[in-house]
N, C-alpha and C. Protein backbone atom coordinates (compact mmCIF):
# COMPACT_ATOMS: atom_id res chain seq x y z
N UNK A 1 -23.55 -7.74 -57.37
CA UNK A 1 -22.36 -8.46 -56.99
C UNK A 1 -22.57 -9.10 -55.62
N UNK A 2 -22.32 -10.08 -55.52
CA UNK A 2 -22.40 -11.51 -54.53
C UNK A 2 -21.67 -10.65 -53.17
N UNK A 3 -21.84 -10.35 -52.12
CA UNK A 3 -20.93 -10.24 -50.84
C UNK A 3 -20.25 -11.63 -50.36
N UNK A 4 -19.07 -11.46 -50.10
CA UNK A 4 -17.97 -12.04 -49.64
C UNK A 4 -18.03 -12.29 -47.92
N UNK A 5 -17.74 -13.04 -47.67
CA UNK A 5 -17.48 -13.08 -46.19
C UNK A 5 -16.91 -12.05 -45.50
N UNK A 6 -15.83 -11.61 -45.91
CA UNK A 6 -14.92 -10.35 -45.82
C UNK A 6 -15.92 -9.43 -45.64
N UNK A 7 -16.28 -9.57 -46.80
CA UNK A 7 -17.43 -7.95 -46.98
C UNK A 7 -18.46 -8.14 -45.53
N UNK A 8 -19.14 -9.16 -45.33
CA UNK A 8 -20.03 -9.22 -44.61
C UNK A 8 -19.53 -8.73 -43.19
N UNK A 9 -18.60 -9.42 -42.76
CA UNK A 9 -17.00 -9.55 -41.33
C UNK A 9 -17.24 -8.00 -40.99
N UNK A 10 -16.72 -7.02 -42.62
CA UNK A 10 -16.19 -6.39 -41.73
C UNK A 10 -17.10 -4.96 -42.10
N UNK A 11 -18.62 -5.54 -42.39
CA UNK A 11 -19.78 -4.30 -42.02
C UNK A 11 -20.36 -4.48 -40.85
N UNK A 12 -20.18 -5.77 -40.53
CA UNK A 12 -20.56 -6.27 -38.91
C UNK A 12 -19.70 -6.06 -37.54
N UNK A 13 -18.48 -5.80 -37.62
CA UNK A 13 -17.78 -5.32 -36.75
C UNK A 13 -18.29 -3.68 -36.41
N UNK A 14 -17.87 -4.10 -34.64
CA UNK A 14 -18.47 -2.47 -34.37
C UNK A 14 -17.52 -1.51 -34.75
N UNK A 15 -17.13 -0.03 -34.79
CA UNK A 15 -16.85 0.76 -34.91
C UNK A 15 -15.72 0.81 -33.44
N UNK A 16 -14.75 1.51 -33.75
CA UNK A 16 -13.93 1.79 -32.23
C UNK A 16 -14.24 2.95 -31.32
N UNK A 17 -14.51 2.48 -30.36
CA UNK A 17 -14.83 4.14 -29.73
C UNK A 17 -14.04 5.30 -30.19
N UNK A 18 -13.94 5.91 -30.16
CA UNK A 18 -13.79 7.69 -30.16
C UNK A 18 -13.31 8.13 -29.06
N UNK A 19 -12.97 7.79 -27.94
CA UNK A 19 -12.57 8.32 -26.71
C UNK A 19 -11.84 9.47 -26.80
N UNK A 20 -11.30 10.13 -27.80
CA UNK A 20 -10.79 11.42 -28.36
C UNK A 20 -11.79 12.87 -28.08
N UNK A 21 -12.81 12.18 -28.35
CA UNK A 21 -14.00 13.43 -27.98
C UNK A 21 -14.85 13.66 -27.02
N UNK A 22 -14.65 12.20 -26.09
CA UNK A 22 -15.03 12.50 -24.83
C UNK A 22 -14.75 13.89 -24.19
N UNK A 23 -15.84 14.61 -23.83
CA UNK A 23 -16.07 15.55 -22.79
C UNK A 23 -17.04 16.05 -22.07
N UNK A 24 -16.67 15.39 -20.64
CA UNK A 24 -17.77 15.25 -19.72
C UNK A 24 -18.75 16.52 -19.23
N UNK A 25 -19.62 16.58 -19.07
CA UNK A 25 -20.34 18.18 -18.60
C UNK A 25 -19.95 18.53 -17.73
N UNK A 26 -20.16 19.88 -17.77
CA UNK A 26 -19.27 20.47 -16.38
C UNK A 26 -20.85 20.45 -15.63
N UNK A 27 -19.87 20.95 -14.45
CA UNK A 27 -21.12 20.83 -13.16
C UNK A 27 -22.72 21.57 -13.32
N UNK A 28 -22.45 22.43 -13.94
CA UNK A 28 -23.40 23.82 -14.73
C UNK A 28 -24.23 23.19 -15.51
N UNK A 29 -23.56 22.18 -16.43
CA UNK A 29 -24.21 21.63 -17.33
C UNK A 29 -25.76 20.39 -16.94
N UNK A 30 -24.99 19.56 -15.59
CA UNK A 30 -25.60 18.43 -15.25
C UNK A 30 -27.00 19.14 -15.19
N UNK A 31 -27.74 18.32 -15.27
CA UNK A 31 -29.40 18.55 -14.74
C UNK A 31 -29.27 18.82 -13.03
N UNK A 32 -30.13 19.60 -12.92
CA UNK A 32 -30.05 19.46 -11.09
C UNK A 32 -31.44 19.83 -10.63
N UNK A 33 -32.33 19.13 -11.30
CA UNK A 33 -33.33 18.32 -10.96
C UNK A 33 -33.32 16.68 -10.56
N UNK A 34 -33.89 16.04 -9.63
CA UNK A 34 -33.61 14.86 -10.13
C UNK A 34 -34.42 14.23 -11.07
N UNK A 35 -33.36 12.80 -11.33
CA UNK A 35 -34.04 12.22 -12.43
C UNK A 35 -33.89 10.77 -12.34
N UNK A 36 -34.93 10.01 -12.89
CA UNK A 36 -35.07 8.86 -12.63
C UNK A 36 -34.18 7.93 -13.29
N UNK A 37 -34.43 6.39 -12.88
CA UNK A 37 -32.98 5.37 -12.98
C UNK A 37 -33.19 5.58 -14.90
N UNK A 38 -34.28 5.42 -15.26
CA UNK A 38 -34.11 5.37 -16.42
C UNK A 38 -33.42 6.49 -17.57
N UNK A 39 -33.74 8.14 -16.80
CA UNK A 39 -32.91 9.17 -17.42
C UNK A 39 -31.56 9.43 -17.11
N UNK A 40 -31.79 8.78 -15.33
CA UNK A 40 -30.04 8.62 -15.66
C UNK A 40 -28.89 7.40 -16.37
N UNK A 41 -29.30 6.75 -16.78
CA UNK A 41 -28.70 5.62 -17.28
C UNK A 41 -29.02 6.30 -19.04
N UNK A 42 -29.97 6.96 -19.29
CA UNK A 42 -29.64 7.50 -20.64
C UNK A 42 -28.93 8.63 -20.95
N UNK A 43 -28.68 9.55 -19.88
CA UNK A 43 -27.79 10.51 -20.32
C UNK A 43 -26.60 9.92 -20.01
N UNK A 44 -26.14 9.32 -19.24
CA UNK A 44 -24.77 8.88 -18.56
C UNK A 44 -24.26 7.99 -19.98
N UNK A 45 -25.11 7.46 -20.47
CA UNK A 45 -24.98 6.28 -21.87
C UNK A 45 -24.36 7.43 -23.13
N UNK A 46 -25.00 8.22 -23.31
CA UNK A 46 -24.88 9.61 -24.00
C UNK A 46 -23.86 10.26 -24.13
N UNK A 47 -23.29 10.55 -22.73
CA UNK A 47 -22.34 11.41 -22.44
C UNK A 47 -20.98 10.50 -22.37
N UNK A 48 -20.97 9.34 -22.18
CA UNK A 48 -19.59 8.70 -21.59
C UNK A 48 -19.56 7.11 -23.31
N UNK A 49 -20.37 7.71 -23.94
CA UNK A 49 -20.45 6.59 -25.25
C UNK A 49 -18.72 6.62 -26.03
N UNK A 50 -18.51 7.67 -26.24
CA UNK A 50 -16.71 7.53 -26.75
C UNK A 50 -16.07 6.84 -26.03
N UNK A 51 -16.09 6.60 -24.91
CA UNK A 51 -15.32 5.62 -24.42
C UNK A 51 -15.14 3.93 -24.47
N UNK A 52 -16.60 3.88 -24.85
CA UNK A 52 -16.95 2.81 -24.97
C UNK A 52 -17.55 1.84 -26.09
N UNK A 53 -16.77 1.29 -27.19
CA UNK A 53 -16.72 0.45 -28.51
C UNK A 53 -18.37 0.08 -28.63
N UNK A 54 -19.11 -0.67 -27.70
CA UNK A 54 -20.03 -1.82 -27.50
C UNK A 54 -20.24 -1.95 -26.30
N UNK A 55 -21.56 -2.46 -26.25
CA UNK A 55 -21.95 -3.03 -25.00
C UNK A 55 -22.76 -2.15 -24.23
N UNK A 56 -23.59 -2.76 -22.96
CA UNK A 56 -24.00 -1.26 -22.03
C UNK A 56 -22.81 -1.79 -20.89
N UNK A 57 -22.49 -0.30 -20.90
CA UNK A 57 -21.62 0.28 -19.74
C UNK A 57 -22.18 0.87 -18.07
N UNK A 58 -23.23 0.67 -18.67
CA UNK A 58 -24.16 1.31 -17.35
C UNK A 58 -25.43 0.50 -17.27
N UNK A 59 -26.05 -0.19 -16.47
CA UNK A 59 -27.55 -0.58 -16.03
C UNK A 59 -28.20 -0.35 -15.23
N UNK A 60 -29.30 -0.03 -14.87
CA UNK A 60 -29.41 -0.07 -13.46
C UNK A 60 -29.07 -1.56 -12.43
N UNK A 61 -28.89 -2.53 -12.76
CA UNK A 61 -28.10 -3.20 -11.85
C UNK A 61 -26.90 -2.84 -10.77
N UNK A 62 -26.03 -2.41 -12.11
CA UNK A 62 -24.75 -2.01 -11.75
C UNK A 62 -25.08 -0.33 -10.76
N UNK A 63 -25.76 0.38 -11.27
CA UNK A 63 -26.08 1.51 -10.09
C UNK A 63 -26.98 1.35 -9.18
N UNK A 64 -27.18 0.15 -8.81
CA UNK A 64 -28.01 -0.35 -7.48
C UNK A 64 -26.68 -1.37 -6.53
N UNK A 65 -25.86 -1.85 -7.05
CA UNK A 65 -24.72 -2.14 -6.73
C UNK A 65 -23.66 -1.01 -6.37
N UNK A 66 -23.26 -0.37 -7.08
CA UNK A 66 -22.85 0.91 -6.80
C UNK A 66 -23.05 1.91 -5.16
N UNK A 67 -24.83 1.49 -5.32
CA UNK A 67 -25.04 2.24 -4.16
C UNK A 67 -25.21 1.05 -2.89
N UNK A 68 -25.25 0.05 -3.11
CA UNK A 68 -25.51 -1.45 -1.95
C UNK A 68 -23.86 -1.55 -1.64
N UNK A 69 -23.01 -1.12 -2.26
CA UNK A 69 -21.65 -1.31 -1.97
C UNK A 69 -20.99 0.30 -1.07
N UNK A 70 -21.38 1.04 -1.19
CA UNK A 70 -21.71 2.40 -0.40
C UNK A 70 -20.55 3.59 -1.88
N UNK A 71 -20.67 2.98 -2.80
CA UNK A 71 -19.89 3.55 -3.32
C UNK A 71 -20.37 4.99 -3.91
N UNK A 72 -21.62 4.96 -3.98
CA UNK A 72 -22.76 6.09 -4.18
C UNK A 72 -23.85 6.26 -3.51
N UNK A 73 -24.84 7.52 -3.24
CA UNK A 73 -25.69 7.32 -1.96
C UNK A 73 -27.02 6.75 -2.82
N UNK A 74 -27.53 6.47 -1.97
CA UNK A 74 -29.20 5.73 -2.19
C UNK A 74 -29.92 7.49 -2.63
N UNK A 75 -30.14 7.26 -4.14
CA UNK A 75 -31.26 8.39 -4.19
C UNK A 75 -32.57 8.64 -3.46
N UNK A 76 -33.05 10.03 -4.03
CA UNK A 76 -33.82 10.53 -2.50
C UNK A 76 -35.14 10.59 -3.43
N UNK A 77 -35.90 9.31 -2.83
CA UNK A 77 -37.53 9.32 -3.30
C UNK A 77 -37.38 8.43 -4.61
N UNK A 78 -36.08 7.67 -5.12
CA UNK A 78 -35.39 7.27 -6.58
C UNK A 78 -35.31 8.41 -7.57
N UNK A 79 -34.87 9.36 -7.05
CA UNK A 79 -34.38 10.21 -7.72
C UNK A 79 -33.29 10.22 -7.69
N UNK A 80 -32.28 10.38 -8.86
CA UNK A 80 -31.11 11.02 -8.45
C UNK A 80 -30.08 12.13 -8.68
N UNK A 81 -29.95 12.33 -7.84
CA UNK A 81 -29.05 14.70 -8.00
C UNK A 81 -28.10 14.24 -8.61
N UNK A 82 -27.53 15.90 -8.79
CA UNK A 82 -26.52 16.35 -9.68
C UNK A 82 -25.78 15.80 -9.06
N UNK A 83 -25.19 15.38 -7.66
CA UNK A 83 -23.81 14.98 -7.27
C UNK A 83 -23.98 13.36 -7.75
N UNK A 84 -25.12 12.47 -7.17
CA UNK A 84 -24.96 11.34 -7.78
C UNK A 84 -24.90 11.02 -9.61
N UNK A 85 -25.67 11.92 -10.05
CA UNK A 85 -24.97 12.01 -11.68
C UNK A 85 -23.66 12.05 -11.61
N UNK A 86 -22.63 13.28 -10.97
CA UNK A 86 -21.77 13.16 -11.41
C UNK A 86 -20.47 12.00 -10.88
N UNK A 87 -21.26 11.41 -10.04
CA UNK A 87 -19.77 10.22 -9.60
C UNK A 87 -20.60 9.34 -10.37
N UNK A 88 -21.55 8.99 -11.14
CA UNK A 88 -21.71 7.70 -11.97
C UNK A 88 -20.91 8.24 -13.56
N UNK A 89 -20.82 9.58 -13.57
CA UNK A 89 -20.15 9.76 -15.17
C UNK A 89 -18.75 9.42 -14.43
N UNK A 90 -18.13 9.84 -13.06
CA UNK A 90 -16.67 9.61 -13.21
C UNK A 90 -16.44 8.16 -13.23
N UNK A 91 -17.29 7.31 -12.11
CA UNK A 91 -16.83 5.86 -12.29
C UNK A 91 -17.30 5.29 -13.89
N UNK A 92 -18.10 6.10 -14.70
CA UNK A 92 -17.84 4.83 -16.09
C UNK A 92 -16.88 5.58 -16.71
N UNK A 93 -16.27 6.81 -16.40
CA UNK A 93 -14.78 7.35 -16.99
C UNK A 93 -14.01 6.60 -16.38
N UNK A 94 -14.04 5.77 -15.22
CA UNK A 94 -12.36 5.53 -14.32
C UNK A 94 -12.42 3.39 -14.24
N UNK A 95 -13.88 3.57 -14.44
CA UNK A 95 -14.09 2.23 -14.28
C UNK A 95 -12.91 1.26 -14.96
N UNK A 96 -12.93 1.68 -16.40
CA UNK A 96 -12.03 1.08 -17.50
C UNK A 96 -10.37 0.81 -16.72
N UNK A 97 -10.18 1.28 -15.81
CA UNK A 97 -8.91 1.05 -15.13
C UNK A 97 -8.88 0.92 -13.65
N UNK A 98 -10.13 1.31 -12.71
CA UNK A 98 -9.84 0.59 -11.39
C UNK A 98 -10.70 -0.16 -10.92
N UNK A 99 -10.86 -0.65 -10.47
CA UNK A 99 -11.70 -1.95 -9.36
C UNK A 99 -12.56 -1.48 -8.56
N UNK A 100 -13.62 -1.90 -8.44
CA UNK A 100 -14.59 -1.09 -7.50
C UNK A 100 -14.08 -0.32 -5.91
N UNK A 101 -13.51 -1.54 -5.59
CA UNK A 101 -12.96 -1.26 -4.14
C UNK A 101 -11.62 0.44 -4.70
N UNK A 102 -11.07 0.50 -5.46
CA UNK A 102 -9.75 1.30 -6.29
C UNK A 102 -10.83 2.46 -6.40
N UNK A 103 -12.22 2.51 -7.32
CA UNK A 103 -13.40 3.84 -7.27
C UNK A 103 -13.94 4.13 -5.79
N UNK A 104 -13.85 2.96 -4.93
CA UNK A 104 -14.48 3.95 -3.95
C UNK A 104 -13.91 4.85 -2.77
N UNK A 105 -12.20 4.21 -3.14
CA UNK A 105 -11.12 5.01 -2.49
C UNK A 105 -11.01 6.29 -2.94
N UNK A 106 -10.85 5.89 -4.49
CA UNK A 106 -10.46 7.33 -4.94
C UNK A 106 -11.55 8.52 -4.66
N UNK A 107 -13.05 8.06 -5.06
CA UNK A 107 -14.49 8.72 -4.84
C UNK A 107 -14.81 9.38 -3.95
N UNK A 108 -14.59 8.72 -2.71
CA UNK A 108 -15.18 8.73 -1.43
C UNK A 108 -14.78 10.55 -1.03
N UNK A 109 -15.87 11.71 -0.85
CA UNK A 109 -15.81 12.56 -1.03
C UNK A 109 -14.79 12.92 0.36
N UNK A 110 -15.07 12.39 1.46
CA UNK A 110 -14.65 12.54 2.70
C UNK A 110 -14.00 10.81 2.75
N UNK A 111 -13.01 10.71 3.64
CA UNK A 111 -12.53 9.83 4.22
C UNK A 111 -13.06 8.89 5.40
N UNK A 112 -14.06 9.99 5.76
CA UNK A 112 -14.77 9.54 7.04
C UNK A 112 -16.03 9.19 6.97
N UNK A 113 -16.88 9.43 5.68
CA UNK A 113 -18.12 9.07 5.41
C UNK A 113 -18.62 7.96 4.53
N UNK A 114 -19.68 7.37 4.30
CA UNK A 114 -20.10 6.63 4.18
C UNK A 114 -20.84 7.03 2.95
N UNK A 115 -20.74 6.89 1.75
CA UNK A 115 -21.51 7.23 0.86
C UNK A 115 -23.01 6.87 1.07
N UNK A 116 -23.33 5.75 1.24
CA UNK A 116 -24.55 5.14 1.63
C UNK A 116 -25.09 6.28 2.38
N UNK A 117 -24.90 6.58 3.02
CA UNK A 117 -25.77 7.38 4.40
C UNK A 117 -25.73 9.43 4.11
N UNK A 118 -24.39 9.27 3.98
CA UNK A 118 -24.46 10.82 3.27
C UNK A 118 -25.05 11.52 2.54
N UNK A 119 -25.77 12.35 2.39
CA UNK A 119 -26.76 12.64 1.41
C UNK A 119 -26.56 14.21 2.09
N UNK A 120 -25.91 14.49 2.95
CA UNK A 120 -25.83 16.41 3.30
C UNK A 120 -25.38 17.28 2.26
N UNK A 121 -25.90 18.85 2.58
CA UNK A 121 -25.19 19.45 1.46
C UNK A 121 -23.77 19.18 1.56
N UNK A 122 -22.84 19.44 2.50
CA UNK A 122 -21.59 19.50 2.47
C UNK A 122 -21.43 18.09 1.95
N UNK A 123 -21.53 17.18 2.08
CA UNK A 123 -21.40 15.82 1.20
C UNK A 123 -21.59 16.70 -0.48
N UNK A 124 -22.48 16.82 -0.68
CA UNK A 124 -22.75 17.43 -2.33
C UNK A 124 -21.79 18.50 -2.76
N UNK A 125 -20.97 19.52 -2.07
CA UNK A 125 -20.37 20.31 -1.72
C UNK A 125 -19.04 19.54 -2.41
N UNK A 126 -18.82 18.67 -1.74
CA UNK A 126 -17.44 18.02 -1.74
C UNK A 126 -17.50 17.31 -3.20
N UNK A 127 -18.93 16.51 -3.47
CA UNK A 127 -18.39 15.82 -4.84
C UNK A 127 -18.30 17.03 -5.95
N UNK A 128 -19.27 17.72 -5.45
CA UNK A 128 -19.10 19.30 -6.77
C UNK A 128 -17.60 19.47 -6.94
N UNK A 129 -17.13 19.83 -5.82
CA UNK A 129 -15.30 20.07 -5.94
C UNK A 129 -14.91 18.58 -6.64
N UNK A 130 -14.77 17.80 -6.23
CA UNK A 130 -13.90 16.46 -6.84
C UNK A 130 -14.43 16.06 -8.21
N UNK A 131 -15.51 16.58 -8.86
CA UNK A 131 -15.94 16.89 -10.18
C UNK A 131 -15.90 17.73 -10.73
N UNK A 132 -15.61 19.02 -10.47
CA UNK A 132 -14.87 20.15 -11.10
C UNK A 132 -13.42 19.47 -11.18
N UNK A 133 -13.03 19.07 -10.02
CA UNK A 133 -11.46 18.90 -10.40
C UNK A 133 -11.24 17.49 -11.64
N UNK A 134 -12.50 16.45 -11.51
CA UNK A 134 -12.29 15.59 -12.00
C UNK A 134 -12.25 15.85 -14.06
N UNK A 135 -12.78 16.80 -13.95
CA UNK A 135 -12.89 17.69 -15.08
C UNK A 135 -12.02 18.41 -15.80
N UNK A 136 -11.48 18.75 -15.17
CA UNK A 136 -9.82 19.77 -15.35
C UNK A 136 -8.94 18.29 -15.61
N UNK A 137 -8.80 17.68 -14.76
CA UNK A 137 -7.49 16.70 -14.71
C UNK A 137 -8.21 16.18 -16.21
N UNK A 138 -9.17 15.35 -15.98
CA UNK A 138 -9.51 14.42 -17.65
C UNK A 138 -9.11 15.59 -19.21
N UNK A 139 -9.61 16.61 -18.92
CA UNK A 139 -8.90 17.29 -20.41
C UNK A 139 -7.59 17.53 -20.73
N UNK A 140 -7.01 17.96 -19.60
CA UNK A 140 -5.87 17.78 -19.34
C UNK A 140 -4.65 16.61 -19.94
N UNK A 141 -5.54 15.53 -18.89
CA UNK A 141 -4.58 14.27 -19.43
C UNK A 141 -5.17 13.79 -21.08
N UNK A 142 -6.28 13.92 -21.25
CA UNK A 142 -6.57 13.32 -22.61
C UNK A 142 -5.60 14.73 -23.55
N UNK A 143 -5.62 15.89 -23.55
CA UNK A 143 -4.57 16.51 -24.41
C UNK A 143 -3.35 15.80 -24.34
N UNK A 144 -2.84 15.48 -23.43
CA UNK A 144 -1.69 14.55 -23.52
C UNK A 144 -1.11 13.90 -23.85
N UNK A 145 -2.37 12.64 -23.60
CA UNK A 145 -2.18 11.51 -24.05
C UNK A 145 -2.41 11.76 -25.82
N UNK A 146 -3.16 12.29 -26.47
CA UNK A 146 -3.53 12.73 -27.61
C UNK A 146 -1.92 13.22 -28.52
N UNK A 147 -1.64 14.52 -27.62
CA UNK A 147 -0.44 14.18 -28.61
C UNK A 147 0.99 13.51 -29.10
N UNK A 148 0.62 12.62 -28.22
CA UNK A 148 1.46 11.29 -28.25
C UNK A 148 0.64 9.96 -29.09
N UNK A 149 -0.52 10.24 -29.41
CA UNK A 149 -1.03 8.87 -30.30
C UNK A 149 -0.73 8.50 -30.92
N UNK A 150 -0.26 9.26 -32.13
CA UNK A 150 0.69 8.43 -33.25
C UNK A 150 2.43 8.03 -32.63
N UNK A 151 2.38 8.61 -31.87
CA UNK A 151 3.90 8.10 -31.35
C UNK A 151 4.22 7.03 -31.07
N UNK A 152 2.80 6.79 -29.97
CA UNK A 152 3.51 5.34 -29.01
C UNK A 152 3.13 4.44 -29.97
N UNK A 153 3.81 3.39 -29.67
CA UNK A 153 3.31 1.82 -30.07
C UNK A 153 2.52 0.95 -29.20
N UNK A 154 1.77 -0.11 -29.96
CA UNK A 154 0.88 -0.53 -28.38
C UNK A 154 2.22 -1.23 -27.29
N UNK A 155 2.87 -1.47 -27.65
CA UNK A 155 3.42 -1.53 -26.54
C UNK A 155 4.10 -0.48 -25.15
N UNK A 156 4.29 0.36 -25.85
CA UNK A 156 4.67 1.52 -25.22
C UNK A 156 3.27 2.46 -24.34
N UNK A 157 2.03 1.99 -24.95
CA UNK A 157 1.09 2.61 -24.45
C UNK A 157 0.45 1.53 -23.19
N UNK A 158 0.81 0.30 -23.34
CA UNK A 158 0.65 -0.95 -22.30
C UNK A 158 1.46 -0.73 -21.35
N UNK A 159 2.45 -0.14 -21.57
CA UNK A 159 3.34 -0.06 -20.42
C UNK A 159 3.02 1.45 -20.04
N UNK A 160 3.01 2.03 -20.33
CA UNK A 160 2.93 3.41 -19.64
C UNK A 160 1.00 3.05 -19.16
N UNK A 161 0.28 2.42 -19.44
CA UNK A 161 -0.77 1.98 -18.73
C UNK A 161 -0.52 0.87 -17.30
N UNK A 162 0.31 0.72 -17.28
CA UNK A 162 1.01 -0.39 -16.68
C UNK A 162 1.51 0.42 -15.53
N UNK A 163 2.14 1.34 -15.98
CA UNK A 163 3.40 1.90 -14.48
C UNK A 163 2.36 3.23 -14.38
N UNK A 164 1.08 3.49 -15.34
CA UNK A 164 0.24 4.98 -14.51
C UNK A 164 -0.96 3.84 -13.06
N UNK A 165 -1.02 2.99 -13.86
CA UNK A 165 -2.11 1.44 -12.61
C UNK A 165 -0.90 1.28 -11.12
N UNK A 166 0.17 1.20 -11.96
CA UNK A 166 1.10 1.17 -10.39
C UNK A 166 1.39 2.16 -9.54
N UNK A 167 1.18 3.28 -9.94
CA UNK A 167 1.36 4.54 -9.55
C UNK A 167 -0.03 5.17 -8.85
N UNK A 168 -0.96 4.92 -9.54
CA UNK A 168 -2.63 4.99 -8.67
C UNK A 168 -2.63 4.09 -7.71
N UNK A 169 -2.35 3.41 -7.69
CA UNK A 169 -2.42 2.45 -6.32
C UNK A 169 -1.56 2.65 -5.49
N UNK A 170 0.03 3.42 -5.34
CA UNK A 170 0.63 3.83 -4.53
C UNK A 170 -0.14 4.87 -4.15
N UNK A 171 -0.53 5.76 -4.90
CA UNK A 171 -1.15 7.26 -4.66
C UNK A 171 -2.56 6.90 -3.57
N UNK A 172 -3.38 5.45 -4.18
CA UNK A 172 -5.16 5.21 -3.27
C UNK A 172 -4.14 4.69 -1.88
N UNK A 173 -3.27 4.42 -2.02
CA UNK A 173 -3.00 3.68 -0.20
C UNK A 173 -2.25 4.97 0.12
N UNK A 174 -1.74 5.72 0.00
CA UNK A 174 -1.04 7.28 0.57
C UNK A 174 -2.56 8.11 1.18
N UNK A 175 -3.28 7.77 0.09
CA UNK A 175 -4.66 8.61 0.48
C UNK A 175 -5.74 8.05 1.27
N UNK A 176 -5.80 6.37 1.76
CA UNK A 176 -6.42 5.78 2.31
C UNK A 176 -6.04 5.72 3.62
N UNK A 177 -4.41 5.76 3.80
CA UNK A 177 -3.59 6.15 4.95
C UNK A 177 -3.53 7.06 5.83
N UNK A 178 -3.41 8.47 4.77
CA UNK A 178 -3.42 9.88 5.62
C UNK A 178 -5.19 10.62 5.89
């Protein structure tokens, strides 16, 4: 039997992400050896793929930018640790809703430091905590949001995406402030 356009359309369309089963490794889990641009851009691809329909979400471009913008530190020897693993899994979790300048507010382990230059334990110290916590909050809110999926309508889920974007940005200038 002859395939149809239809037929063809819609074996060629991608699949929708899954973002339902996203769950990020806990800190225990990460490697904490380092590892190079190329293993980290394949586990990070691996681990954060439900979120994402198509496309690469991660290159090393974009994590050489990342770190030229101070939003992550310059790995040590091009290696990179468990703490820089784990703020590249949170920014391709948070990316989908803030702005680089919006990740490096929220990120920034200390207020007073410089990702670029930081590389101390207590720097590593701090993202361990804000990735444990970043961990708790994401299951958290995805149970949430989950049992409301069949509820909302897209409109109802545009808007409550709408007033949670207005509400993070009151919350990054309260926290950029104090």
């Amino acid at each position: 039997m002859a395939k149809t356009t239809r037929d063809i359309q819609s074996n060629t369309l991608p699949e929708p992400a899954d973002w339902s089963v996203f769950q990020p490794a806990t800190w225990e889990q990460l490697p904490d050896m380092g590892l190079y641009m190329d293993q980290v851009i394949t586990y990070v691809e691996r681990l954060c793929k439900p979120l994402y329909a198509q496309g690469k979400f991660l290159t090393p471009a974009m994590v050489n930018n990342y770190v030229k913008s101070g939003l992550i530190a310059r790995p040590h020897g091009k290696k990179y640790s468990r703490a820089l693993l784990a703020q590249l899994i949170m920014i391709c979790t948070l990316k989908q809703a803030l702005s680089q300048d919006e990740l490096k507010k929220l990120l920034a382990p200390n207020a007073s430091t410089d990702a670029r230059t930081d590389l101390s334990s207590d720097h590593a110290r701090q993202v361990e905590a804000q990735y444990r916590e970043f961990c708790v909050t994401q299951a958290i809110v995805w149970r949430l949001v989950l049992t409301r999926r069949t509820q909302n309508s897209p409109l109802q889920a545009a808007l409550e995406a709408t007033a949670s974007k207005i509400l993070c940005g009151e919350k990054l200038e309260l926290l950029t402030r104090g």
